[in-house]
Protein backbone atom coordinates (compact mmCIF):
# COMPACT_ATOMS: atom_id res chain seq x y z
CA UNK A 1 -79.48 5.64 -26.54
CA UNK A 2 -80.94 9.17 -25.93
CA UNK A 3 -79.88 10.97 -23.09
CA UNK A 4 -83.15 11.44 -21.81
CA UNK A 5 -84.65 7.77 -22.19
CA UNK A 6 -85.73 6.11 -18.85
CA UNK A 7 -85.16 2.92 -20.43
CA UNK A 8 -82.54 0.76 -20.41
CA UNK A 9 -79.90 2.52 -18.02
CA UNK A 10 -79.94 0.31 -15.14
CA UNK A 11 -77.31 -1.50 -16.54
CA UNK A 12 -74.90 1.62 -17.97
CA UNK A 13 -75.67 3.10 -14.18
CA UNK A 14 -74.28 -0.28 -12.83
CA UNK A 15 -71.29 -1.02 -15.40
CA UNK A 16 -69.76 2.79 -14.71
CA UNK A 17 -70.28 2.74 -10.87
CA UNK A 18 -68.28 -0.60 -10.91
CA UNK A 19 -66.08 0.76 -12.73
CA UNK A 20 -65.02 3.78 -11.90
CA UNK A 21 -64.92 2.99 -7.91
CA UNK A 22 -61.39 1.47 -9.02
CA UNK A 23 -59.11 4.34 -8.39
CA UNK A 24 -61.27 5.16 -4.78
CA UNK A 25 -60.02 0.89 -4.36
CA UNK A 26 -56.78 1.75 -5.63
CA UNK A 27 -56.38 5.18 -3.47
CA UNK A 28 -55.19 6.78 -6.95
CA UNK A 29 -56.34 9.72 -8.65
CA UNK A 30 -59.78 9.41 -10.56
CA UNK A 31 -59.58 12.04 -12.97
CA UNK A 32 -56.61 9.58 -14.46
CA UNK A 33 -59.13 7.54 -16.23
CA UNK A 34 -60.61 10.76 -17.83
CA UNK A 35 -56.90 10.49 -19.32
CA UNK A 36 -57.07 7.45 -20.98
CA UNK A 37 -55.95 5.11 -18.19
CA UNK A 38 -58.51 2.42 -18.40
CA UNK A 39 -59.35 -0.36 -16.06
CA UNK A 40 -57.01 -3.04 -17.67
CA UNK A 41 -53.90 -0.17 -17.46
CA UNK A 42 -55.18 -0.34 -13.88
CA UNK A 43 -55.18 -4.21 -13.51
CA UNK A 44 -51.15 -3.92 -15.53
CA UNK A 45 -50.25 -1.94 -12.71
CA UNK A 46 -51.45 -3.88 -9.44
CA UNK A 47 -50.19 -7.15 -11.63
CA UNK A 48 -46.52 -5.90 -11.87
CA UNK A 49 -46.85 -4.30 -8.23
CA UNK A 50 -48.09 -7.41 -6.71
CA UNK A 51 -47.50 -9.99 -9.12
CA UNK A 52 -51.21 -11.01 -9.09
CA UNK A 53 -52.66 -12.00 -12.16
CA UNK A 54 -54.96 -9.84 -12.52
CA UNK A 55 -57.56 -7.98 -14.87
CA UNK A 56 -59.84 -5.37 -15.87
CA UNK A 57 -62.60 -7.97 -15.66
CA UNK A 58 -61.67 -8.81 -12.48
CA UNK A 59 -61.55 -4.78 -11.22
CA UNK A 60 -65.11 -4.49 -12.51
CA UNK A 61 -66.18 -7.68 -10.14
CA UNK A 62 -64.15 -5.91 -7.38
CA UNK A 63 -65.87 -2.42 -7.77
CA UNK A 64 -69.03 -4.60 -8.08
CA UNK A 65 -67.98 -6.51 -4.43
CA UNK A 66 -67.36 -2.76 -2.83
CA UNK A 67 -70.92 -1.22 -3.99
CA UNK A 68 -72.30 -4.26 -2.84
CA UNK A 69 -70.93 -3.69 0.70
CA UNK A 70 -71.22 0.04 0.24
CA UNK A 71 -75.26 -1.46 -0.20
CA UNK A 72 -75.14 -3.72 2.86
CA UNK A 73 -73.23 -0.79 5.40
CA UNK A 74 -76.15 1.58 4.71
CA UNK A 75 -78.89 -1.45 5.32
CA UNK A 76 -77.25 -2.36 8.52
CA UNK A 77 -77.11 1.29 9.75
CA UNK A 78 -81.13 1.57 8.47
CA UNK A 79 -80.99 2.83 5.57
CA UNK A 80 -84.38 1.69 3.25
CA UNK A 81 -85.91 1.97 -0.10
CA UNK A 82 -86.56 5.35 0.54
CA UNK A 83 -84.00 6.39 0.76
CA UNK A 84 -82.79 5.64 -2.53
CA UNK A 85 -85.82 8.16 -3.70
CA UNK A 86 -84.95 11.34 -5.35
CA UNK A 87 -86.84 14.23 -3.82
CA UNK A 88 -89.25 15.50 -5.98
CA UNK A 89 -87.33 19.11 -6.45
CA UNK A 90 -84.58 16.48 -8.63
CA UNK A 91 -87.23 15.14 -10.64
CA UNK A 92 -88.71 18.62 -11.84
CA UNK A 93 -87.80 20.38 -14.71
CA UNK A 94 -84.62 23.05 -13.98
CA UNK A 95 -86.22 26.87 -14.43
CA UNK A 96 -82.78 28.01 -16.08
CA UNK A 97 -80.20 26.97 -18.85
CA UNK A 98 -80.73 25.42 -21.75
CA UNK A 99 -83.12 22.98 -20.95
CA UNK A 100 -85.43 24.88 -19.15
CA UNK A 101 -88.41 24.65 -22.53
CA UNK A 102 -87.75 21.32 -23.18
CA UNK A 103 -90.60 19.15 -21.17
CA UNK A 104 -88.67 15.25 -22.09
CA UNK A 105 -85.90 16.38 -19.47
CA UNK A 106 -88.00 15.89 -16.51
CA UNK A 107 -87.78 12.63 -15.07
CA UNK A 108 -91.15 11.12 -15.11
CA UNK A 109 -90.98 7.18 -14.06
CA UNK A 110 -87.26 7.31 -11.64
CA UNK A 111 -89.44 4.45 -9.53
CA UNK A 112 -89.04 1.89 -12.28
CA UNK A 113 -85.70 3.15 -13.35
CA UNK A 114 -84.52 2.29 -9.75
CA UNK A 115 -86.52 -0.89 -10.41
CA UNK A 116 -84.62 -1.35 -13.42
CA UNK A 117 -81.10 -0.41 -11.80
CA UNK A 118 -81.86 -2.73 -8.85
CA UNK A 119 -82.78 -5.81 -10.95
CA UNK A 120 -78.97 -5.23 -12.93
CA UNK A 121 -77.86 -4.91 -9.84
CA UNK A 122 -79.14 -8.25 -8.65
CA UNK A 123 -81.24 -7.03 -5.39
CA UNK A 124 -84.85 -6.94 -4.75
CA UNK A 125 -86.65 -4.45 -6.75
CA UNK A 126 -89.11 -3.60 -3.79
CA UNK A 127 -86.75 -3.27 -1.44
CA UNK A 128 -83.43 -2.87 -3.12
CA UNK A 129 -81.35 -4.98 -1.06
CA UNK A 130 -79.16 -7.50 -2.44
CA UNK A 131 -80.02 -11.21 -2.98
CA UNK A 132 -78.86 -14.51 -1.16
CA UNK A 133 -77.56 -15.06 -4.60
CA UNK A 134 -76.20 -12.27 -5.89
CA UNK A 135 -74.13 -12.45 -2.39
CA UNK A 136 -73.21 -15.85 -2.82
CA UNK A 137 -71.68 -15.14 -6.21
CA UNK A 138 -69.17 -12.17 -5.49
CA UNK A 139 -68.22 -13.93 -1.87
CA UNK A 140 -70.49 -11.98 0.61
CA UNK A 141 -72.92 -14.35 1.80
CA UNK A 142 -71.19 -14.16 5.26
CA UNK A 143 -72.63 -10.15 5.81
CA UNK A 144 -75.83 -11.52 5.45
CA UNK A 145 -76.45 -12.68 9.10
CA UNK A 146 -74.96 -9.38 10.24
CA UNK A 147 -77.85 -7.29 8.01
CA UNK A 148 -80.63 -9.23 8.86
CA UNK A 149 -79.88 -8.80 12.78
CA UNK A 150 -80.06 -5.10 12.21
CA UNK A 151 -82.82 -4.52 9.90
């Protein structure tokens, strides 16, 4: 995939913020899976700690749980689709470095990116907050009385 496709990155956005929220989870050092420590050396170590059975698959679905609250916090405090907007100055084209002639690094369509990012995601793609369902599956479904009281 080219770097500067809009097209198809909803789901790479979604599969590296689930995964590397694991070591904020874990209250370890981040920079360890720039190292080589991936999320199944992760899932060895909580196993033999804890004697859970544990694995990476099951870290991803637990950094997918925490966004997912991370999502519902900022809905219950008001947060909205706008505010998942980039301001226009982010969107532009930088004046400097080496990028600064090339026109395809501008983003042009982030709306429908977000769209597509939202629908990986499993929440609504006009609003962008979760589903009933999408809830349901990772074990939620009891925050969603406490957002819709706030919204």
């Amino acid at each position: 995939m080219d770097r500067w496709d809009e097209k198809g990155k909803g789901k790479i956005v979604k599969i590296l913020q689930d995964g590397c929220i694991a070591p904020d989870i874990l209250g370890i050092c981040k920079f360890m899976m720039y190292m080589g420590l991936t999320l199944d050396h992760f899932a060895k170590i909580i196993s033999a700690l804890t004697n859970w059975n544990i694995d990476g698959k099951e870290l991803l679905k637990i950094g997918e749980r925490v966004i997912n609250l991370q999502k519902l916090f900022n809905i219950r405090e008001g947060f909205k689709y706008e505010d998942d907007l980039l301001p226009e100055r982010m969107k532009e084209i930088p004046a400097f470095g080496d990028y600064k002639d090339q026109e395809r690094c501008a983003i042009s369509n982030y709306e429908e990116m977000l769209k597509e990012y939202y629908e990986e995601r499993g929440w609504d793609k006009k609003t962008g907050e979760p589903l009933k369902e999408k809830l349901k599956e990772l074990g939620l479904d009891w925050f969603i009385e406490e957002v819709k009281d706030k919204k």
